[in-house]
PDB file of N, CA and C in Angstrom:
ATOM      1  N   UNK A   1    -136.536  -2.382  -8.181  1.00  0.00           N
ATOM      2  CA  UNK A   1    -137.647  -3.195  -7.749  1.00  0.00           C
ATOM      3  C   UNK A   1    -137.983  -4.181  -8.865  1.00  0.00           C
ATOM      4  N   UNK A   2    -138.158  -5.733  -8.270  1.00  0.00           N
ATOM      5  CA  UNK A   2    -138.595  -6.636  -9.957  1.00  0.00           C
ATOM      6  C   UNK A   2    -139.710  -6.604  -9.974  1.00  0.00           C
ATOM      7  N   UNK A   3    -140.207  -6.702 -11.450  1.00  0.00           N
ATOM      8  CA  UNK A   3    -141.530  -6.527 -11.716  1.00  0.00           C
ATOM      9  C   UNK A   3    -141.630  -8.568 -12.123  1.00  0.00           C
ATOM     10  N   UNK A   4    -142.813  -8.496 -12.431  1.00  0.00           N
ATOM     11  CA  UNK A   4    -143.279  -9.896 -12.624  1.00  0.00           C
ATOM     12  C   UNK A   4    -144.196  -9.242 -14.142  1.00  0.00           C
ATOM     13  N   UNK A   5    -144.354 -10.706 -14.685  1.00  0.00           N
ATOM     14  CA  UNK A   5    -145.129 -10.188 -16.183  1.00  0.00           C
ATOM     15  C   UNK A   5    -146.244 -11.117 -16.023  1.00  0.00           C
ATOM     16  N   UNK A   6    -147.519 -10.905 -16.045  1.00  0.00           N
ATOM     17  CA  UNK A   6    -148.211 -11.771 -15.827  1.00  0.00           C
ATOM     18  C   UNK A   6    -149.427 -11.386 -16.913  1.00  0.00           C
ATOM     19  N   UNK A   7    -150.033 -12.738 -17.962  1.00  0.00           N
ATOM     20  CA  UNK A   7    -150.942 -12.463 -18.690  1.00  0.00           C
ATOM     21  C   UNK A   7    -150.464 -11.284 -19.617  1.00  0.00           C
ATOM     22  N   UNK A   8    -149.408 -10.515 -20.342  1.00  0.00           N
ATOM     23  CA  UNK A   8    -149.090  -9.703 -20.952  1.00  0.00           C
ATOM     24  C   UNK A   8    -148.631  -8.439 -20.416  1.00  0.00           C
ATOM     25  N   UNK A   9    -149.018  -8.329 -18.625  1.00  0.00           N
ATOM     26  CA  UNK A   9    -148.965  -6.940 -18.235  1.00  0.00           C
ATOM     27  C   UNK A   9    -147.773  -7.172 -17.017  1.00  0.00           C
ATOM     28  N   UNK A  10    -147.096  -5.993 -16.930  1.00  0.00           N
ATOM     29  CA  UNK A  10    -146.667  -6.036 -16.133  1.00  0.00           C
ATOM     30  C   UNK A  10    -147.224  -5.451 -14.564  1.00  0.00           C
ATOM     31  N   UNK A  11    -146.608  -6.404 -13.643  1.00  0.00           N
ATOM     32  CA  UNK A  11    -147.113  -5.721 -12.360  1.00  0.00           C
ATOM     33  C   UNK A  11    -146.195  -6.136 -11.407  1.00  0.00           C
ATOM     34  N   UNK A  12    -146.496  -5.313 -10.107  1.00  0.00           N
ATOM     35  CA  UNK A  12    -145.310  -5.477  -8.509  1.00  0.00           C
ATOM     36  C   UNK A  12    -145.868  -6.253  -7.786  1.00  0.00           C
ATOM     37  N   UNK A  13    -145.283  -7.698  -8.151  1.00  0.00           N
ATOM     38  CA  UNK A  13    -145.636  -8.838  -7.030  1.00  0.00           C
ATOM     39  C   UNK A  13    -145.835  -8.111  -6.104  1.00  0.00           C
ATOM     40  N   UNK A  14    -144.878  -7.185  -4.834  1.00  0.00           N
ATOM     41  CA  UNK A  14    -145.189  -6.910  -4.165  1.00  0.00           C
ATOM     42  C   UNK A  14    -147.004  -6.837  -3.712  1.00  0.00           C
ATOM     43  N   UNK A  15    -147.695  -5.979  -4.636  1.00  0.00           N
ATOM     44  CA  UNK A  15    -148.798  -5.655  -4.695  1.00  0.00           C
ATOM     45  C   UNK A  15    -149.959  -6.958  -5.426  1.00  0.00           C
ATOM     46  N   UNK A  16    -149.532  -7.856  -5.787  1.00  0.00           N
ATOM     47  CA  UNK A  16    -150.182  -8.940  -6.224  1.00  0.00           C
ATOM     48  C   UNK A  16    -151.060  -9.363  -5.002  1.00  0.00           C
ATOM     49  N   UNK A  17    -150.035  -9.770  -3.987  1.00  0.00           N
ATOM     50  CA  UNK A  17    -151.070 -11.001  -3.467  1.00  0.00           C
ATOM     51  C   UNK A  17    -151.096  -9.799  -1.456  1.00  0.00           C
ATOM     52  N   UNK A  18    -152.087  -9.106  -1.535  1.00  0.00           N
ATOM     53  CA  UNK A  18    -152.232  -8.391  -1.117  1.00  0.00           C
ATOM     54  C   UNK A  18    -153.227  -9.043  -0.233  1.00  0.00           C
ATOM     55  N   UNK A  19    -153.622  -9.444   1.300  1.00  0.00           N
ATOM     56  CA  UNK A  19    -154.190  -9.743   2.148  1.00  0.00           C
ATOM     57  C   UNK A  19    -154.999  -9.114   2.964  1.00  0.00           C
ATOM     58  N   UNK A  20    -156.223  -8.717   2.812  1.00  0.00           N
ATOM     59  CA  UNK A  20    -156.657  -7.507   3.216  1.00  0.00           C
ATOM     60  C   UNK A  20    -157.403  -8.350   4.686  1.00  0.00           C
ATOM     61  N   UNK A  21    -157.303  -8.456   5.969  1.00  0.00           N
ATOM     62  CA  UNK A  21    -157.982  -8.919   7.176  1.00  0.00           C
ATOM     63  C   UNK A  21    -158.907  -7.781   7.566  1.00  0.00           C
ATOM     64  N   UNK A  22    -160.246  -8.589   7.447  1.00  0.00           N
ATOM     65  CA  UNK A  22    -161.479  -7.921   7.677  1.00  0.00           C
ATOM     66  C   UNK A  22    -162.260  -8.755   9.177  1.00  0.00           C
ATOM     67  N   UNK A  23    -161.472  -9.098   9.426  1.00  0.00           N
ATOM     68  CA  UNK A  23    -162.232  -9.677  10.679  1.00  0.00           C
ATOM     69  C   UNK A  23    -161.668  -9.724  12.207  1.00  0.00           C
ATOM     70  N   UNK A  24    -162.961  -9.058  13.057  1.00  0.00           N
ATOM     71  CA  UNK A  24    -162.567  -8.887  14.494  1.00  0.00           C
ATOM     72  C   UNK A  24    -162.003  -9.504  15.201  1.00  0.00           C
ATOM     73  N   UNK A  25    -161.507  -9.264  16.574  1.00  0.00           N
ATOM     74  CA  UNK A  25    -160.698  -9.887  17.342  1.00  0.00           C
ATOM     75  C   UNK A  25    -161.916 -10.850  18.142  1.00  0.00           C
ATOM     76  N   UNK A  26    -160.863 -12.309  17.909  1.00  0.00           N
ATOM     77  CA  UNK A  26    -161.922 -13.288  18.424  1.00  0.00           C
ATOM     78  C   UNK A  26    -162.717 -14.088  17.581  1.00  0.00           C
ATOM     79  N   UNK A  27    -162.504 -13.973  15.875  1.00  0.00           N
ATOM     80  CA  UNK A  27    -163.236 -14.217  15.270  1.00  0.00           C
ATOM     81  C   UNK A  27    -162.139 -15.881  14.933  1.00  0.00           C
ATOM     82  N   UNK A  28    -162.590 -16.896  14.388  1.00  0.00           N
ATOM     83  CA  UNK A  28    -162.130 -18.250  14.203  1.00  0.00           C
ATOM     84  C   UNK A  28    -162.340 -18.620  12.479  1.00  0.00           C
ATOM     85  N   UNK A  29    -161.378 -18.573  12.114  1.00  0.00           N
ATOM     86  CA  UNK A  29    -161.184 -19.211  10.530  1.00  0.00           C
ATOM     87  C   UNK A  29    -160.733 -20.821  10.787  1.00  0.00           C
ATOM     88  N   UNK A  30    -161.014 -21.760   9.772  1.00  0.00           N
ATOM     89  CA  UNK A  30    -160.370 -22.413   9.229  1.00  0.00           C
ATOM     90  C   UNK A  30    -159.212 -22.234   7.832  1.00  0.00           C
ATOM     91  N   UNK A  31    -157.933 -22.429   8.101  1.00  0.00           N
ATOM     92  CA  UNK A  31    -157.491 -22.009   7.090  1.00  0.00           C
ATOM     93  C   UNK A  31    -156.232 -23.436   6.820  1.00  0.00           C
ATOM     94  N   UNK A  32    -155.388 -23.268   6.163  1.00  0.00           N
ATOM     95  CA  UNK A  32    -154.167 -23.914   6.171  1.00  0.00           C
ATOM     96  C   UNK A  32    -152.533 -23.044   6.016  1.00  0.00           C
ATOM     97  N   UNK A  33    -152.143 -23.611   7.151  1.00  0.00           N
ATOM     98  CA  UNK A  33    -151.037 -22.333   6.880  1.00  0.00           C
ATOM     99  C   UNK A  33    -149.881 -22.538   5.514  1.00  0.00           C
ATOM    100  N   UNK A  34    -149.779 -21.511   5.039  1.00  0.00           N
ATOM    101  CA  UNK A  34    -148.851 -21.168   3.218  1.00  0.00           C
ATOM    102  C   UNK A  34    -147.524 -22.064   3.884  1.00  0.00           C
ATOM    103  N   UNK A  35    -147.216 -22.798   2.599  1.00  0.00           N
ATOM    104  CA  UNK A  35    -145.934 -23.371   2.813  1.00  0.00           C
ATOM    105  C   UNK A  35    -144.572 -23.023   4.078  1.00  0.00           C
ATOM    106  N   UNK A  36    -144.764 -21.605   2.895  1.00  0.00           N
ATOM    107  CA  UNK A  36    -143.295 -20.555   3.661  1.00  0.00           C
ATOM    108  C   UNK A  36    -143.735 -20.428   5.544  1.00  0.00           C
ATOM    109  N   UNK A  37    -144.177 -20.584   5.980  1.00  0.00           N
ATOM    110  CA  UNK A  37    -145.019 -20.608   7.657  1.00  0.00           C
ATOM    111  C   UNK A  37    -144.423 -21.916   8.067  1.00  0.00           C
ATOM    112  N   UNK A  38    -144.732 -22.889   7.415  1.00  0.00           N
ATOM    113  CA  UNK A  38    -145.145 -24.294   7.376  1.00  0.00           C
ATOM    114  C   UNK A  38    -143.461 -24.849   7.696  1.00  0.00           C
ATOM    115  N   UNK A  39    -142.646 -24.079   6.779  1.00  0.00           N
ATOM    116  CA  UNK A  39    -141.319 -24.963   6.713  1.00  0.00           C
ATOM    117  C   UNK A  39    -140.303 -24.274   7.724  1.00  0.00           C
ATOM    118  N   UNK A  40    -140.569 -23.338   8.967  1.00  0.00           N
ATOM    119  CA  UNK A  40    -140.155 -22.598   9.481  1.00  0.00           C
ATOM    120  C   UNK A  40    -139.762 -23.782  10.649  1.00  0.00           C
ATOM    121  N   UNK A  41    -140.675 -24.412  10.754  1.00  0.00           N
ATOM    122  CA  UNK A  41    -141.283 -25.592  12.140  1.00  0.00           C
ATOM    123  C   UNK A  41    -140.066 -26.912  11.748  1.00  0.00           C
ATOM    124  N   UNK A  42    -139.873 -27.596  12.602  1.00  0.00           N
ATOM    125  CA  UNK A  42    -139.075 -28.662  12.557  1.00  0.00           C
ATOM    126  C   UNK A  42    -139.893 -29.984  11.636  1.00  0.00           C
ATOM    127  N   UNK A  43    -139.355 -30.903  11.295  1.00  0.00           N
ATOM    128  CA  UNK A  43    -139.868 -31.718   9.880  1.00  0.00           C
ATOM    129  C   UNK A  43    -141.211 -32.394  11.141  1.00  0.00           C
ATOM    130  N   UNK A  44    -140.882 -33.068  12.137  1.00  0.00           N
ATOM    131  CA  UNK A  44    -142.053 -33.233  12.721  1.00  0.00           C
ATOM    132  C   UNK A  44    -143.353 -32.414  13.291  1.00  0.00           C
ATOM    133  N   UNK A  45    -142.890 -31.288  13.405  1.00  0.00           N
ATOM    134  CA  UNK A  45    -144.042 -30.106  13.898  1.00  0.00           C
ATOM    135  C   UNK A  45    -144.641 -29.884  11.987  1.00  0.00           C
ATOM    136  N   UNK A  46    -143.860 -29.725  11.265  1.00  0.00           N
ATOM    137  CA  UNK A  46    -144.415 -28.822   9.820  1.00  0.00           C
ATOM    138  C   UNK A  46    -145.343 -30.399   9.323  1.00  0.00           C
ATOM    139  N   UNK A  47    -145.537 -32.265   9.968  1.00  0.00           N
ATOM    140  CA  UNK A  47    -146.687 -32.663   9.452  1.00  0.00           C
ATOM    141  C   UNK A  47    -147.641 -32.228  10.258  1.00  0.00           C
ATOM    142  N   UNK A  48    -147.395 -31.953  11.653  1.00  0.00           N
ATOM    143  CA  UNK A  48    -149.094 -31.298  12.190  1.00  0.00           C
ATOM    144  C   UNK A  48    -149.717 -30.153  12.191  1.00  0.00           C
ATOM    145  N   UNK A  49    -148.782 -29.560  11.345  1.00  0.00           N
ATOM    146  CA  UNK A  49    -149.537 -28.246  11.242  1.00  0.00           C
ATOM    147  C   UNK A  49    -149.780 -28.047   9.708  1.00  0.00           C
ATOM    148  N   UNK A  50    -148.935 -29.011   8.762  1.00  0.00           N
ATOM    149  CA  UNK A  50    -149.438 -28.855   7.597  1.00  0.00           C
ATOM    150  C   UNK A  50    -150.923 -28.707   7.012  1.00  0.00           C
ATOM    151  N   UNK A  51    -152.016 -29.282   7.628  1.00  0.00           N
ATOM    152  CA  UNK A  51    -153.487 -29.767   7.477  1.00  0.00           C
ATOM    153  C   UNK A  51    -153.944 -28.567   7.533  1.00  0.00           C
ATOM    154  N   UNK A  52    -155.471 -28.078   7.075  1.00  0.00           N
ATOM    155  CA  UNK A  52    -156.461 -27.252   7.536  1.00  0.00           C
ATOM    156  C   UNK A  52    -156.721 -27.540   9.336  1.00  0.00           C
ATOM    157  N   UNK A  53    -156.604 -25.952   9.553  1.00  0.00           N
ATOM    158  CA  UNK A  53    -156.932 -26.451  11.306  1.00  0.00           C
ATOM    159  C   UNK A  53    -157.883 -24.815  11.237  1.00  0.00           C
ATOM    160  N   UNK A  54    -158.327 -24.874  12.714  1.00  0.00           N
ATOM    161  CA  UNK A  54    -158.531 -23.671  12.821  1.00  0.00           C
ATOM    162  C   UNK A  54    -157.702 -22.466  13.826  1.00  0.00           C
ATOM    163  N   UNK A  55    -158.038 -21.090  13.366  1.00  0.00           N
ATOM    164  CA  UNK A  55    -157.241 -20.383  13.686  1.00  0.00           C
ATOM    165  C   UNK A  55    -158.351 -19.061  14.725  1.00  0.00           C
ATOM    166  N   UNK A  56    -157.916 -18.430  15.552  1.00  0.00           N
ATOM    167  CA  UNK A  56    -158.549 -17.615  16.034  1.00  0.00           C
ATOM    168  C   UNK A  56    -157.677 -16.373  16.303  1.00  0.00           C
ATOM    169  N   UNK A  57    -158.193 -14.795  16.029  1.00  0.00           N
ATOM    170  CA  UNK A  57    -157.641 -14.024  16.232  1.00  0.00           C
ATOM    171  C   UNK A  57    -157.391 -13.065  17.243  1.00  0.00           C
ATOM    172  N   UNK A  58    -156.068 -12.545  17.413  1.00  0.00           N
ATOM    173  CA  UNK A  58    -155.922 -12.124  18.671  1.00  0.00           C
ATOM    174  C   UNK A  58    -156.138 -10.528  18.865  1.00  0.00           C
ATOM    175  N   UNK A  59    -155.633 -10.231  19.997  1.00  0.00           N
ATOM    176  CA  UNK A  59    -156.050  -8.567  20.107  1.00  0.00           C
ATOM    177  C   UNK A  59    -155.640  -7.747  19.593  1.00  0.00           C
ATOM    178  N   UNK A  60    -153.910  -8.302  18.975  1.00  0.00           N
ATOM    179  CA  UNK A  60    -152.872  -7.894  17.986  1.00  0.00           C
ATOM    180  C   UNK A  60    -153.052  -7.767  16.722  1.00  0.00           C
ATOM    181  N   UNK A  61    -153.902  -8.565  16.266  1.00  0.00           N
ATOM    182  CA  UNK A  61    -154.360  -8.544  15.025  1.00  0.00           C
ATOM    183  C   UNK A  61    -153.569  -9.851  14.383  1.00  0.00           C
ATOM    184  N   UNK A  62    -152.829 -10.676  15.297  1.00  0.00           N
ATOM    185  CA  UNK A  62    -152.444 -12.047  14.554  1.00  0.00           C
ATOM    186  C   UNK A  62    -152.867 -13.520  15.166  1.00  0.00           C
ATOM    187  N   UNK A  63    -153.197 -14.581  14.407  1.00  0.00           N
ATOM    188  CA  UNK A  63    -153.378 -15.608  14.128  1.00  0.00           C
ATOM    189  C   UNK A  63    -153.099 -16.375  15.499  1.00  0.00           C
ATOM    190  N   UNK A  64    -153.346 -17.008  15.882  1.00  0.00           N
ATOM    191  CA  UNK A  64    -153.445 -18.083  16.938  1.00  0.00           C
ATOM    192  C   UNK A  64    -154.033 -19.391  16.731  1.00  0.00           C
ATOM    193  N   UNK A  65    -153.313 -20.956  16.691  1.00  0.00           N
ATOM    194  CA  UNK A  65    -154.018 -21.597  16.371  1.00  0.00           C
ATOM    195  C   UNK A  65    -155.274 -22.594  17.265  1.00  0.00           C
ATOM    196  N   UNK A  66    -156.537 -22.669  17.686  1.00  0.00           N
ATOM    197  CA  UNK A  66    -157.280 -23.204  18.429  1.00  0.00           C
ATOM    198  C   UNK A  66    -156.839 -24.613  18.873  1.00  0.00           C
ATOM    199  N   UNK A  67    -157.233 -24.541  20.363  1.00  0.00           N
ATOM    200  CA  UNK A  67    -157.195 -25.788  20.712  1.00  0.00           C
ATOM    201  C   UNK A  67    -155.394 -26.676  20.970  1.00  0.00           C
ATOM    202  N   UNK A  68    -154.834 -25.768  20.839  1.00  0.00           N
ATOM    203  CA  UNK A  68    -153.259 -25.928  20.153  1.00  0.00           C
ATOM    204  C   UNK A  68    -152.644 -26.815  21.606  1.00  0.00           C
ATOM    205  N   UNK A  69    -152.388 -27.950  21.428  1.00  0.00           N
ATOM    206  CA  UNK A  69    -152.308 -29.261  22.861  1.00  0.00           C
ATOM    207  C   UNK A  69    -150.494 -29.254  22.419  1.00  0.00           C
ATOM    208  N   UNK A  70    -149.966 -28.370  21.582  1.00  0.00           N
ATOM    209  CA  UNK A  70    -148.302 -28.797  21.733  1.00  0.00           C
ATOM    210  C   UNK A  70    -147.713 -27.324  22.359  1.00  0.00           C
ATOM    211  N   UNK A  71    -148.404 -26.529  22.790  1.00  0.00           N
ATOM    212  CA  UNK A  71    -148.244 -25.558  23.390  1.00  0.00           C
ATOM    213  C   UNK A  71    -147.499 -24.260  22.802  1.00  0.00           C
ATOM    214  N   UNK A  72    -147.556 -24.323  21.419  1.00  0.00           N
ATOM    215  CA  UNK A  72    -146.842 -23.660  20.218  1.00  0.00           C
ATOM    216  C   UNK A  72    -147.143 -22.126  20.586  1.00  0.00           C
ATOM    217  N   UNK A  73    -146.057 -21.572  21.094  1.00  0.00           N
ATOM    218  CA  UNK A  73    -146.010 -19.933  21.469  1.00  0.00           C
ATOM    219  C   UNK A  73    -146.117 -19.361  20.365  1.00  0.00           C
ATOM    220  N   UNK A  74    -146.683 -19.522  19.265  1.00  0.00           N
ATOM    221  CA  UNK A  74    -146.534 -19.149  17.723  1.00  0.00           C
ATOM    222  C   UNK A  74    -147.929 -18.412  17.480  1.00  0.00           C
ATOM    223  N   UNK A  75    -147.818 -17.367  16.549  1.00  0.00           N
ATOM    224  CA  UNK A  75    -148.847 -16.578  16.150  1.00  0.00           C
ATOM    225  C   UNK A  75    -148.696 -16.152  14.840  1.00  0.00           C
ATOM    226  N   UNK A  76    -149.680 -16.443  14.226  1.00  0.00           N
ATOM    227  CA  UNK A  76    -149.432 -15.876  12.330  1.00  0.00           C
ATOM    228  C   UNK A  76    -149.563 -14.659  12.340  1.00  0.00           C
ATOM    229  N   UNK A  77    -149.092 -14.061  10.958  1.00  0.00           N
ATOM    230  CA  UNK A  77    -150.016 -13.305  10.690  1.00  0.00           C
ATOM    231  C   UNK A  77    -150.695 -13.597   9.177  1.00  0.00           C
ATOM    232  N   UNK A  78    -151.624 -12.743   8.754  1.00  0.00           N
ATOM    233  CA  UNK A  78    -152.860 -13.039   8.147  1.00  0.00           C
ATOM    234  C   UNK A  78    -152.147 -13.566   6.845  1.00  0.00           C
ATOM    235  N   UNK A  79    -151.534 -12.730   5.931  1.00  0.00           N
ATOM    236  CA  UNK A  79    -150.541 -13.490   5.384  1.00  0.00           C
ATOM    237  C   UNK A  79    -149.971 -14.823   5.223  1.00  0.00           C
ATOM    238  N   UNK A  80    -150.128 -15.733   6.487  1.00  0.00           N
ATOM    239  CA  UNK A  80    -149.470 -16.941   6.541  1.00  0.00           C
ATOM    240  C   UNK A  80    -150.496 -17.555   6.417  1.00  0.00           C
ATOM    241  N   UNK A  81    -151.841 -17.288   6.710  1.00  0.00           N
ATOM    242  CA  UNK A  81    -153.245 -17.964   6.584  1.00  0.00           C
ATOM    243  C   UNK A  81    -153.370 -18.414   4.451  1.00  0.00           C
ATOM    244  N   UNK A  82    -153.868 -19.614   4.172  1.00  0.00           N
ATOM    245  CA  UNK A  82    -154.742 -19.721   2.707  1.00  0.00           C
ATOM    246  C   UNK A  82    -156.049 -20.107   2.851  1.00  0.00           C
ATOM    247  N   UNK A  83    -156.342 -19.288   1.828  1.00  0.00           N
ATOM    248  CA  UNK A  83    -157.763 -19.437   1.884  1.00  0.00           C
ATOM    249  C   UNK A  83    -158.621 -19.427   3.208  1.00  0.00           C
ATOM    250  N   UNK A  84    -158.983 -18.402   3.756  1.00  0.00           N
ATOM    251  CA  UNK A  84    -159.642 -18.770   5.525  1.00  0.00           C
ATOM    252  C   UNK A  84    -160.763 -18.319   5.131  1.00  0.00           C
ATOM    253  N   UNK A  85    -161.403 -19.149   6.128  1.00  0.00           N
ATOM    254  CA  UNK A  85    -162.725 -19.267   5.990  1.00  0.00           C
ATOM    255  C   UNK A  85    -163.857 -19.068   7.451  1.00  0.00           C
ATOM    256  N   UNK A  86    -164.303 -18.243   7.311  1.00  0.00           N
ATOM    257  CA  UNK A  86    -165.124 -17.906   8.503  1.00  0.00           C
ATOM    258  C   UNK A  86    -165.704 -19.239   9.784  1.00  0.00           C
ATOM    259  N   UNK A  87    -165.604 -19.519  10.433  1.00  0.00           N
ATOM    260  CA  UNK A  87    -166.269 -20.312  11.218  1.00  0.00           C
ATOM    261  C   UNK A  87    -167.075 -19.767  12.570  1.00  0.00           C
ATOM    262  N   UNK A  88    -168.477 -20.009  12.084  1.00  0.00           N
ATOM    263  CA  UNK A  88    -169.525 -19.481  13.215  1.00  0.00           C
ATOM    264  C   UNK A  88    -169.407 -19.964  14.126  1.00  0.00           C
TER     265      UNK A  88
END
């Protein structure tokens, strides 16, 4: 398993960037989806989805993006979300 050295210590990326989803089904973030999500999509789909949009969650426990007019059968998961942000 590789370790990463960070600040003097070692630690398991694995366990670094750890995503903990605390929020119910139905609930709507704004977020922007992480690169690696982003470059999956064809060069014209990855500029409209590059931006902050919002996202709403499903019964599955993954990502759906609101309002979505290109009909994208696509669903994140929380992971693919940065930085999200609650929207009332």
């Amino acid at each position: 398993m590789p370790l990463a050295r960070r600040c003097g210590e070692v630690q398991n990326p694995q366990r670094m960037n750890t995503a903990i989803d605390t929020f119910a089904t139905g609930s709507v973030v704004a977020a922007a989806l992480a690169p690696a999500a982003v470059d999956t999509f064809e060069p014209i789909l990855r500029r409209l989805l590059a931006g902050t949009q919002n996202f709403v969650k499903q019964a599955d426990g993954r990502w759906r993006p609101c309002g979505c007019q290109l009909g994208l059968a696509r669903c994140f998961d929380y992971s693919d979300l940065m930085a999200p942000v609650h929207r009332g």
